[in-house]
C-alpha atoms as a PDB file:
ATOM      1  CA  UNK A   1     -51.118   7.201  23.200  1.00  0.00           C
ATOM      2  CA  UNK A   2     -50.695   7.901  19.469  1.00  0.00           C
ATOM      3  CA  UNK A   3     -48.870  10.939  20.503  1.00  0.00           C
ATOM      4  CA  UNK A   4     -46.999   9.598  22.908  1.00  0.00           C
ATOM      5  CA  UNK A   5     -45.550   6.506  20.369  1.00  0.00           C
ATOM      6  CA  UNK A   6     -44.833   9.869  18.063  1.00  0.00           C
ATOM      7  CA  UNK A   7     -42.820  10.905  20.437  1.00  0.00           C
ATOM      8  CA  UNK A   8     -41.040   7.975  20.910  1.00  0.00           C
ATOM      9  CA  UNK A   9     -40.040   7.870  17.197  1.00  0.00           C
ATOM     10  CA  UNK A  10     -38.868  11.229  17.258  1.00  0.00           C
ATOM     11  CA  UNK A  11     -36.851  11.108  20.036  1.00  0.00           C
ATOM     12  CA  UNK A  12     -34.705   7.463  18.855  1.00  0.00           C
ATOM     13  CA  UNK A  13     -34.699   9.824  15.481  1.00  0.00           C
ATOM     14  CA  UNK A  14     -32.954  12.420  17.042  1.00  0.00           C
ATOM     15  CA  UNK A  15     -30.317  10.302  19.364  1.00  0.00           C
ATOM     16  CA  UNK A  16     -29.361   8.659  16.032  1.00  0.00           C
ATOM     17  CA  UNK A  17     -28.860  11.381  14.872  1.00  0.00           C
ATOM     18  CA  UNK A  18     -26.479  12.909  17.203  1.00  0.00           C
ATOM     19  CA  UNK A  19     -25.062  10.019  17.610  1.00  0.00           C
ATOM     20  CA  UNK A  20     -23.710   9.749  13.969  1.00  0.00           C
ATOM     21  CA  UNK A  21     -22.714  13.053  14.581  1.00  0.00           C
ATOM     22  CA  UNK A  22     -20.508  12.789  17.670  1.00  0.00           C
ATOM     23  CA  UNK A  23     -18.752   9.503  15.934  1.00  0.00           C
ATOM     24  CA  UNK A  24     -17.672  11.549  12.767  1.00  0.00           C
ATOM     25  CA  UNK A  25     -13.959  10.913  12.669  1.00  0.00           C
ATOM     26  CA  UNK A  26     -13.655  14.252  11.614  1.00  0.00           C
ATOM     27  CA  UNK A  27     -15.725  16.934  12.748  1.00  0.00           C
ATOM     28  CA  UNK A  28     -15.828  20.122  11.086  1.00  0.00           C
ATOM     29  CA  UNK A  29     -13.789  21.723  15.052  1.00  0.00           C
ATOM     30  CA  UNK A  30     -11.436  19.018  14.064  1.00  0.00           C
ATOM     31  CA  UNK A  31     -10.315  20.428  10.593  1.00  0.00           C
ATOM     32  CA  UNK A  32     -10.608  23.978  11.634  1.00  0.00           C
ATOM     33  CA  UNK A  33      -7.881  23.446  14.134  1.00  0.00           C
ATOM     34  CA  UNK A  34      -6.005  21.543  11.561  1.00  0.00           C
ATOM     35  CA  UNK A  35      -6.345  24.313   8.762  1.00  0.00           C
ATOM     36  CA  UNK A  36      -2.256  25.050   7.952  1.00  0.00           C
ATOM     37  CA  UNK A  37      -0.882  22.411   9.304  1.00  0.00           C
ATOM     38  CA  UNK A  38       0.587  19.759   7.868  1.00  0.00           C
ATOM     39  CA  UNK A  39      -0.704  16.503   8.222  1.00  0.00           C
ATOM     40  CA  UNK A  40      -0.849  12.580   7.112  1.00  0.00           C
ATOM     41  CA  UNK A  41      -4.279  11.312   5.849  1.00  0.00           C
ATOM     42  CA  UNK A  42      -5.405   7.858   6.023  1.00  0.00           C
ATOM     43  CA  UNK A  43      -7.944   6.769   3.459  1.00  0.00           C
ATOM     44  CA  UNK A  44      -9.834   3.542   3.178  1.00  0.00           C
ATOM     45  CA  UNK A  45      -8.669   1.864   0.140  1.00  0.00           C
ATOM     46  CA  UNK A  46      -4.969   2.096   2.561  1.00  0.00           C
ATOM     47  CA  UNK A  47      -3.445   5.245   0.527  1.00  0.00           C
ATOM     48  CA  UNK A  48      -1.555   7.823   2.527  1.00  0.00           C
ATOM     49  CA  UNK A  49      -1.670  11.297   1.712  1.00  0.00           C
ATOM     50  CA  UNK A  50       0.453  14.117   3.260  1.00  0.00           C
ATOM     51  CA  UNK A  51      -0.270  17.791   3.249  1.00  0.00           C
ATOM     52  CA  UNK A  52      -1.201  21.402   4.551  1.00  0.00           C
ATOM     53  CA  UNK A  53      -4.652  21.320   5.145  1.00  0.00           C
ATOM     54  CA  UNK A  54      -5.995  24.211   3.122  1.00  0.00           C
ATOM     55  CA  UNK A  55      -9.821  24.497   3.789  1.00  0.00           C
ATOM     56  CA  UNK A  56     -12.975  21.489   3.593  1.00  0.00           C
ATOM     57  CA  UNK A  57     -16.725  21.529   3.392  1.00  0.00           C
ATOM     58  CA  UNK A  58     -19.097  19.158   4.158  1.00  0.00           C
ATOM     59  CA  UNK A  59     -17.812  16.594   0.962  1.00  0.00           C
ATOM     60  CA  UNK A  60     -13.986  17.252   0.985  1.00  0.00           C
ATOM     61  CA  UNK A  61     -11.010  18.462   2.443  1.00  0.00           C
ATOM     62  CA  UNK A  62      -8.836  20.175   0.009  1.00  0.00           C
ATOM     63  CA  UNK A  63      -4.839  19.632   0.755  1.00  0.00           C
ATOM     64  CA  UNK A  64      -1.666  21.286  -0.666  1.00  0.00           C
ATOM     65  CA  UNK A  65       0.684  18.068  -1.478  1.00  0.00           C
ATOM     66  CA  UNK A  66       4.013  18.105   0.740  1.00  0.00           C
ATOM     67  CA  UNK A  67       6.199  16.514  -2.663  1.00  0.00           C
ATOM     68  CA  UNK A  68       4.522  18.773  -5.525  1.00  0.00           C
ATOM     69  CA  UNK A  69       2.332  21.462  -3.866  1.00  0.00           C
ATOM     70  CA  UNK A  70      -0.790  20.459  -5.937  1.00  0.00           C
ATOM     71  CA  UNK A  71      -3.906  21.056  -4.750  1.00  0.00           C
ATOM     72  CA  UNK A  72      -5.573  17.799  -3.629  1.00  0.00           C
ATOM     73  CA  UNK A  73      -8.914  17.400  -2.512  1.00  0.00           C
ATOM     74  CA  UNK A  74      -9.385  14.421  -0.214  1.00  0.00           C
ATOM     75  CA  UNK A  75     -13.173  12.817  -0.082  1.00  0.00           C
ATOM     76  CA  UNK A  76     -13.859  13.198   3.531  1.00  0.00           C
ATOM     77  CA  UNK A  77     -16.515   9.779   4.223  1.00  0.00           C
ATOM     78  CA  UNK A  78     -12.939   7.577   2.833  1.00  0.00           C
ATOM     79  CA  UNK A  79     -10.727   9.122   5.837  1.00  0.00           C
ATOM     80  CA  UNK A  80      -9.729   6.759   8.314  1.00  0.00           C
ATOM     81  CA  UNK A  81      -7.470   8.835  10.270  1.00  0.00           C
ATOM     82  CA  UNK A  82      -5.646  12.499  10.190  1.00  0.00           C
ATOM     83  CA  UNK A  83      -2.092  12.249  12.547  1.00  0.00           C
ATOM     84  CA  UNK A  84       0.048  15.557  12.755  1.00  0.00           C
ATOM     85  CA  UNK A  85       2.674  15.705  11.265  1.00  0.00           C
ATOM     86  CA  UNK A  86       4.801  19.392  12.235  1.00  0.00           C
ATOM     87  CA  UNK A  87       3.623  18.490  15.874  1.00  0.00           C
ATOM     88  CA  UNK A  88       4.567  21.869  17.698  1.00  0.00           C
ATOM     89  CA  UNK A  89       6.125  21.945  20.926  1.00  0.00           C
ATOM     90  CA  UNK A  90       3.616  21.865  23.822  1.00  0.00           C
ATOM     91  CA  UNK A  91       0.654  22.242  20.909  1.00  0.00           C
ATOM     92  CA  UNK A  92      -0.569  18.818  22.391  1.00  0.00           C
ATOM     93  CA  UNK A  93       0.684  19.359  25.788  1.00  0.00           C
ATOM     94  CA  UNK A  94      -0.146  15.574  27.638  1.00  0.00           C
ATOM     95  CA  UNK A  95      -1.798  13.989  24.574  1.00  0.00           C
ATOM     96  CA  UNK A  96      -0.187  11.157  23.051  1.00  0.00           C
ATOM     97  CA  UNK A  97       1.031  11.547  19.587  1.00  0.00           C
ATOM     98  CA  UNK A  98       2.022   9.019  17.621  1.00  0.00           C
ATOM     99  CA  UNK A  99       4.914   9.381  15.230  1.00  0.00           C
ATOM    100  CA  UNK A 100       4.561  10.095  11.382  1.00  0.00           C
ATOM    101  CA  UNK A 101       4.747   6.658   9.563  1.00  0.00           C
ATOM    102  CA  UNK A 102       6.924   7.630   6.839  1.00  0.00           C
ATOM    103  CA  UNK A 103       7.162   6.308   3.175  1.00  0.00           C
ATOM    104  CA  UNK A 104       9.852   3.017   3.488  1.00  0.00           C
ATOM    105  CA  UNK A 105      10.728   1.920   0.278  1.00  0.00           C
ATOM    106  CA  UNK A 106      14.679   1.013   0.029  1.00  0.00           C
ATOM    107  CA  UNK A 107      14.600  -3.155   1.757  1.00  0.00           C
ATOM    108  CA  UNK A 108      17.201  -5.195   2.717  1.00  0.00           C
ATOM    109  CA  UNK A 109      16.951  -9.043   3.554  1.00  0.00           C
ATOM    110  CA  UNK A 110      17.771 -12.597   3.939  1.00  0.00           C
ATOM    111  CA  UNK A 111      16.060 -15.285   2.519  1.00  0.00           C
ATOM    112  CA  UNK A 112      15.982 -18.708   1.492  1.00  0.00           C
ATOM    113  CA  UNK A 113      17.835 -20.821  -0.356  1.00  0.00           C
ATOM    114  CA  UNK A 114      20.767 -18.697   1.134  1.00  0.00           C
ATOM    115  CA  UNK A 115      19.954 -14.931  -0.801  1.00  0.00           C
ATOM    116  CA  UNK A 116      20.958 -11.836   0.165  1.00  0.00           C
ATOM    117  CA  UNK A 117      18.047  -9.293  -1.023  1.00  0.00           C
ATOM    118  CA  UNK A 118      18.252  -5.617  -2.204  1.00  0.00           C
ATOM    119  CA  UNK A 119      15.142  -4.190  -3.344  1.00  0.00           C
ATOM    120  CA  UNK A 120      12.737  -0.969  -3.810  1.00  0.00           C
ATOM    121  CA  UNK A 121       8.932  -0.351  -3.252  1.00  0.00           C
ATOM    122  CA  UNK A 122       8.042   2.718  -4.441  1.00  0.00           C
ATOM    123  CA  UNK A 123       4.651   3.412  -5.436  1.00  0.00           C
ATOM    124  CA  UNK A 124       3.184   0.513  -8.124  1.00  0.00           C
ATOM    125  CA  UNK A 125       7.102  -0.271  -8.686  1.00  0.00           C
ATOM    126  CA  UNK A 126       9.094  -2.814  -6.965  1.00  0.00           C
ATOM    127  CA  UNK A 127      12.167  -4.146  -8.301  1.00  0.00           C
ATOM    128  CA  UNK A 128      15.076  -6.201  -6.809  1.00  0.00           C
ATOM    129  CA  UNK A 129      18.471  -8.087  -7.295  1.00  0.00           C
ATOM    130  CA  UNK A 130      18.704 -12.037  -5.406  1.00  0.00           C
ATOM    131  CA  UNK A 131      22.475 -13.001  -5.467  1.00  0.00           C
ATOM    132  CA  UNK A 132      22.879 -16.042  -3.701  1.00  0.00           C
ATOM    133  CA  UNK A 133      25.352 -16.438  -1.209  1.00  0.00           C
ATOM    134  CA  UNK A 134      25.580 -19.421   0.153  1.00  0.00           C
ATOM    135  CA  UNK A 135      25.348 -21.554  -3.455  1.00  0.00           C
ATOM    136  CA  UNK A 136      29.168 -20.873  -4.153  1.00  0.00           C
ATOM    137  CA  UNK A 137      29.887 -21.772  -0.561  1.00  0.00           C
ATOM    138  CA  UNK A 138      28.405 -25.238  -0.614  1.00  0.00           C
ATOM    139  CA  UNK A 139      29.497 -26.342  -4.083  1.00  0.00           C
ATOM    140  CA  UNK A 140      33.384 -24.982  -3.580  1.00  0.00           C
ATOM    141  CA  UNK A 141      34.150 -28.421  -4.272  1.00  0.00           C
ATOM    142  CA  UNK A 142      33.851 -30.724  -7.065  1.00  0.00           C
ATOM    143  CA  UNK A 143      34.289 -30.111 -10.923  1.00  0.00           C
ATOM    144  CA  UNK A 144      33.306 -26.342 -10.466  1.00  0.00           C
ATOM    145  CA  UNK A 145      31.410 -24.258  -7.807  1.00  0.00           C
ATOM    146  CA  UNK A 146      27.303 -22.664  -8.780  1.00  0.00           C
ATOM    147  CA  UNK A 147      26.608 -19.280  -9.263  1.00  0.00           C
ATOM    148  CA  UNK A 148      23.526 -17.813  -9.403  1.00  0.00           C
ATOM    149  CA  UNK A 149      21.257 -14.762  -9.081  1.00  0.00           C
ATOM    150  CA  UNK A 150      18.384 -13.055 -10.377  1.00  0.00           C
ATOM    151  CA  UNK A 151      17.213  -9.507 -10.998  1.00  0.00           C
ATOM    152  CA  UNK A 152      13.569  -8.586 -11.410  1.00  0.00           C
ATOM    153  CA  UNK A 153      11.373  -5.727 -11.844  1.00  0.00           C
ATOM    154  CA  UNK A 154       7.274  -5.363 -11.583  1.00  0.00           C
ATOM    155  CA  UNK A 155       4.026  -3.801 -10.600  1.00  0.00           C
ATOM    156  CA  UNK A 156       3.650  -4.004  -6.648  1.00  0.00           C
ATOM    157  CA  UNK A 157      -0.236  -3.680  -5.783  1.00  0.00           C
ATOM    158  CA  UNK A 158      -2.160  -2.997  -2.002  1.00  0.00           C
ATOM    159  CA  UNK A 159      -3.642  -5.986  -0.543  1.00  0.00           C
ATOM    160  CA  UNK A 160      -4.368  -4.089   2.648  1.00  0.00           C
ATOM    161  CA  UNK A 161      -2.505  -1.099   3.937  1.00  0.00           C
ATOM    162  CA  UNK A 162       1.006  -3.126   5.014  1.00  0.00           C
ATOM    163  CA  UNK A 163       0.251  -6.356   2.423  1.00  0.00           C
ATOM    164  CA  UNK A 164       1.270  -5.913  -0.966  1.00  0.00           C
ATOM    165  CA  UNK A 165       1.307  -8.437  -4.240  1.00  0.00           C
ATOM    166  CA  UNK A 166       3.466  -8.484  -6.456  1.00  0.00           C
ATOM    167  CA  UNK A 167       3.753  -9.470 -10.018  1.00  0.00           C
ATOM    168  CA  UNK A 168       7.122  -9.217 -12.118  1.00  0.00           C
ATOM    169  CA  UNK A 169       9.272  -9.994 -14.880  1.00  0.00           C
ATOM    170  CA  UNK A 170      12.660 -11.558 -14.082  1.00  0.00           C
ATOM    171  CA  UNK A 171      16.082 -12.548 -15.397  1.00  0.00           C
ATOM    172  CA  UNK A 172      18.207 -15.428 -13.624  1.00  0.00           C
ATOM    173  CA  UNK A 173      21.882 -16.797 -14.784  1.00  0.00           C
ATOM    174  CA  UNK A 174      22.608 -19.872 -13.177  1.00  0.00           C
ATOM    175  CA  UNK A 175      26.316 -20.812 -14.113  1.00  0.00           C
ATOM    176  CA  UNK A 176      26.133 -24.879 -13.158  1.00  0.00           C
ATOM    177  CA  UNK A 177      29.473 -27.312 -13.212  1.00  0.00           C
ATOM    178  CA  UNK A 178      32.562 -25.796 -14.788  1.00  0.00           C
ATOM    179  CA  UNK A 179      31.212 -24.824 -18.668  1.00  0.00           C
ATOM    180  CA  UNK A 180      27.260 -25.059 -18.699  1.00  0.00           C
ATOM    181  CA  UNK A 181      25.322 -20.971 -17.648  1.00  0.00           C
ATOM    182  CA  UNK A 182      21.274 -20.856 -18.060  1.00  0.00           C
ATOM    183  CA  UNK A 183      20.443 -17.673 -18.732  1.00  0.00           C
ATOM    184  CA  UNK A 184      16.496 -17.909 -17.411  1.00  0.00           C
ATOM    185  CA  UNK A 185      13.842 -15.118 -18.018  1.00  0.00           C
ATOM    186  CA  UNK A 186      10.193 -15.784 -16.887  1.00  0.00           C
ATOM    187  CA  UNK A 187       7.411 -14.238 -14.654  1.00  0.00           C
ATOM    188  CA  UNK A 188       6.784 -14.550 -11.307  1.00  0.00           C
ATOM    189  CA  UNK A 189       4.445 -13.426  -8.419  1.00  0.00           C
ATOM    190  CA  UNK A 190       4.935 -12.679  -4.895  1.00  0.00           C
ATOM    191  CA  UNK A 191       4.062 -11.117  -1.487  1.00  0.00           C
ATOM    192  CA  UNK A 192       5.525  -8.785   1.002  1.00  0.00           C
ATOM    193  CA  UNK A 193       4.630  -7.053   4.284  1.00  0.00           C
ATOM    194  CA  UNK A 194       6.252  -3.673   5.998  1.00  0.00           C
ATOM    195  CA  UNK A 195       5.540  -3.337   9.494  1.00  0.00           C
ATOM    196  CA  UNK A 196       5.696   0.332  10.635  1.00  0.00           C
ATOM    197  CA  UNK A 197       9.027  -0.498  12.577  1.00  0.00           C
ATOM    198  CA  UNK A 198      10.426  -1.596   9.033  1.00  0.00           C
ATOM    199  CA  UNK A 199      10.498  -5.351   9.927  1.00  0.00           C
ATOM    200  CA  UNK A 200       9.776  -6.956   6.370  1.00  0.00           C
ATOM    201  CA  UNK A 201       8.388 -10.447   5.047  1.00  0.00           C
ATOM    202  CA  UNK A 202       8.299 -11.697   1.554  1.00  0.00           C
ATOM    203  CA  UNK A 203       7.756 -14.669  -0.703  1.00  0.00           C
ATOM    204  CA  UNK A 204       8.270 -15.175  -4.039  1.00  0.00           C
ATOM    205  CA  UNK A 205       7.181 -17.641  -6.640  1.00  0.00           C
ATOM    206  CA  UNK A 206       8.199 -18.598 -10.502  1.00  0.00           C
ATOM    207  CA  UNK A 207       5.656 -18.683 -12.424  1.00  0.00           C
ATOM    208  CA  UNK A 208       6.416 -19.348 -16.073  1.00  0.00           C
ATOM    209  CA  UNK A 209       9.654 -19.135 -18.298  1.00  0.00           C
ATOM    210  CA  UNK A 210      11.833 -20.715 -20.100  1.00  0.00           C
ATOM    211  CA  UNK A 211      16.037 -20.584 -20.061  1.00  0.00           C
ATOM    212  CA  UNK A 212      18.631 -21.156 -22.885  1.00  0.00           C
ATOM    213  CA  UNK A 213      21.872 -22.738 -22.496  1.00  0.00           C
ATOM    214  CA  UNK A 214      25.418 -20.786 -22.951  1.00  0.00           C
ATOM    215  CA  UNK A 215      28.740 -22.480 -23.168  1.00  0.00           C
ATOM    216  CA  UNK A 216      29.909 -26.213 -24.929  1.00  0.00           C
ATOM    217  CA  UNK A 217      31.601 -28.733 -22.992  1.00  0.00           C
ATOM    218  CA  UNK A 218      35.149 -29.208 -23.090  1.00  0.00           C
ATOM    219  CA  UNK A 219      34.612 -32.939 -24.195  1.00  0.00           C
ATOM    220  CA  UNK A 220      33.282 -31.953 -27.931  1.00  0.00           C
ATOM    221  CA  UNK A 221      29.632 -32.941 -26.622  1.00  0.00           C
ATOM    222  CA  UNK A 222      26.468 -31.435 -25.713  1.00  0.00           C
ATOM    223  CA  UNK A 223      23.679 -32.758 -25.262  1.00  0.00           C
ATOM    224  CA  UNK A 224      20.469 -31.952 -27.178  1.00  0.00           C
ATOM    225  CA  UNK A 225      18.920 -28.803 -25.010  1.00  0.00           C
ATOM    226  CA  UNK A 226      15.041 -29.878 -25.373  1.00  0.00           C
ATOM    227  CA  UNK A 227      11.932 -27.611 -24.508  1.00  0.00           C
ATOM    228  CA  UNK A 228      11.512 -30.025 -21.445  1.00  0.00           C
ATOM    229  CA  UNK A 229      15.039 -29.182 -20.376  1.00  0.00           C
ATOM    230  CA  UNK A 230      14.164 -25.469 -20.636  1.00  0.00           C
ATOM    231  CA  UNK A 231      11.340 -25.678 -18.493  1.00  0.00           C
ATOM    232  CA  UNK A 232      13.839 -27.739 -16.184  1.00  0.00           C
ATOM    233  CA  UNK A 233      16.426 -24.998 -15.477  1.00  0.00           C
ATOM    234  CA  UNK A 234      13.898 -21.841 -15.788  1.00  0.00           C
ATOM    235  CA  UNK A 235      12.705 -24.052 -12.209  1.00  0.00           C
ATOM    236  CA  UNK A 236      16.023 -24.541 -11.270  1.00  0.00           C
ATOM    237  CA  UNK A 237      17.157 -21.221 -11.611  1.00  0.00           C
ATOM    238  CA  UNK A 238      13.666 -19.792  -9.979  1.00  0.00           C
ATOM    239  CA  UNK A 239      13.766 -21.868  -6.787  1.00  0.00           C
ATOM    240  CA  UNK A 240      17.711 -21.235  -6.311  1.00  0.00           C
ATOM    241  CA  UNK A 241      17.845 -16.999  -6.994  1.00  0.00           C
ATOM    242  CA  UNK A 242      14.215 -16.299  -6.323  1.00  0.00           C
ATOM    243  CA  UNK A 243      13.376 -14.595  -2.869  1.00  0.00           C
ATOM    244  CA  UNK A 244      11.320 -17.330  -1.974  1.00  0.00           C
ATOM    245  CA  UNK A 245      10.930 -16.164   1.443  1.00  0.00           C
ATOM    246  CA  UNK A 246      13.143 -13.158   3.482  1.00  0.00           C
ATOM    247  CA  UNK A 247      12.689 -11.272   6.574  1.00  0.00           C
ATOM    248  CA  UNK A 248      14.369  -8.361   6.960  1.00  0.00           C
ATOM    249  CA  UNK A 249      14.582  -4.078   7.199  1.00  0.00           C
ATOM    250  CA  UNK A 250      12.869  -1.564   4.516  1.00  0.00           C
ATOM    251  CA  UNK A 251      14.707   1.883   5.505  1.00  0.00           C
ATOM    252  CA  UNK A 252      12.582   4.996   6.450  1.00  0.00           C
ATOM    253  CA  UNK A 253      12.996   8.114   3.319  1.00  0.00           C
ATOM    254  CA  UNK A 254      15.005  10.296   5.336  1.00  0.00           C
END
């Protein structure tokens, strides 16, 4: 009996065993067939890497960057996934292959309060420039028409591999009745998401700023421009040029 309950143990040891084996995302037949080729790497912390595969051992697999050429080695237990990317003809004859999600970082979008949105994602940076358009539409009329915009720059960090956060520094003139423009700096935070089509969300948020008044009125009075007042039109400014939230297109890098 004792034997036979050693037995036992052995046996569930050696399944496991095999098992964990067998569900290695990346066997060492895997990488052999991959040495030369170029491929896209998928890592856990959602980084992607892209390069010729070069050689591995049991710890990492060592990659030639597409970009630079440097020699990158790649820790193979954070891998997630390895695509092709210089998919042959007929290398893959009847397999599905999906296609190489390139880096998108140039965006265009719409947003609310009426914004037309420009902006880049590249790496850590994201920067972008929030005319609005529809402002100077609705206020044609009266003593003077709004104008308004804003133009900010940051540090854009993963949430998960399409979610990003963003935190950044921004400048907004808000020109408001016919002789009064805020000039409004601050910081602000945000979101975004990039689906692999290029479909993109975002939201944006002031945070905290002040703004300074430019101009005199024509009537040889202005008003004391208090700290409260500041506050006031660094608001103003944030919820009228701000991104607050846009859907729209980030382009492929060609």
């Amino acid at each position: 009996m004792y034997r036979a309950a050693v037995f036992r143990i052995a046996a569930v040891v050696v399944m496991a065993a095999a098992t964990s084996a067998w569900a290695d995302p990346l066997p060492d037949v895997a990488l052999r067939a991959s040495t030369g080729r170029v491929v896209q790497v998928d890592l856990d912390d959602a980084r992607i890497v892209q390069g010729r595969v070069i050689g591995f051992d049991d710890w990492f697999i060592t990659l030639a960057e597409s970009d630079t050429n440097k020699l990158i080695a790649v820790p193979r237990d954070h891998v997630q996934e390895v695509v092709f990317v210089d998919v042959r003809p007929n290398a893959l004859a009847g397999m599905p292959v999906r296609p190489y999600d390139r880096p998108r970082r140039w965006g265009l979008h719409f947003g609310v309060p009426g914004t037309l949105v420009g902006d880049v994602d590249d790496g850590f940076l994201h920067a972008f420039v929030s005319p609005n358009v529809l402002l100077p539409v609705l206020t044609a009329y009266g003593e003077g028409a709004w104008y308004a915009g804003s133009v900010g720059v940051g540090a854009s960090f993963h949430l998960s591999r399409r979610w990003k956060v963003d935190a950044f520094a921004t400048a907004m003139p808000l020109h408001y009745t016919s002789f009064y423009t805020y000039l409004a700096t601050g910081l602000g935070v945000g979101f975004h998401y990039t689906a692999p089509s290029g479909l993109s969300v975002g939201f944006a948020l002031p945070v905290v700023g002040f703004a300074a008044r430019l101009g005199h009125s024509p009537y040889g009075y202005d008003a004391p421009f208090r700290y409260s007042d500041s506050l006031t039109y660094f608001y103003l400014a944030g919820f009228t040029t701000l991104p607050l939230v846009t859907i729209g297109y980030r382009f492929a890098q060609l």
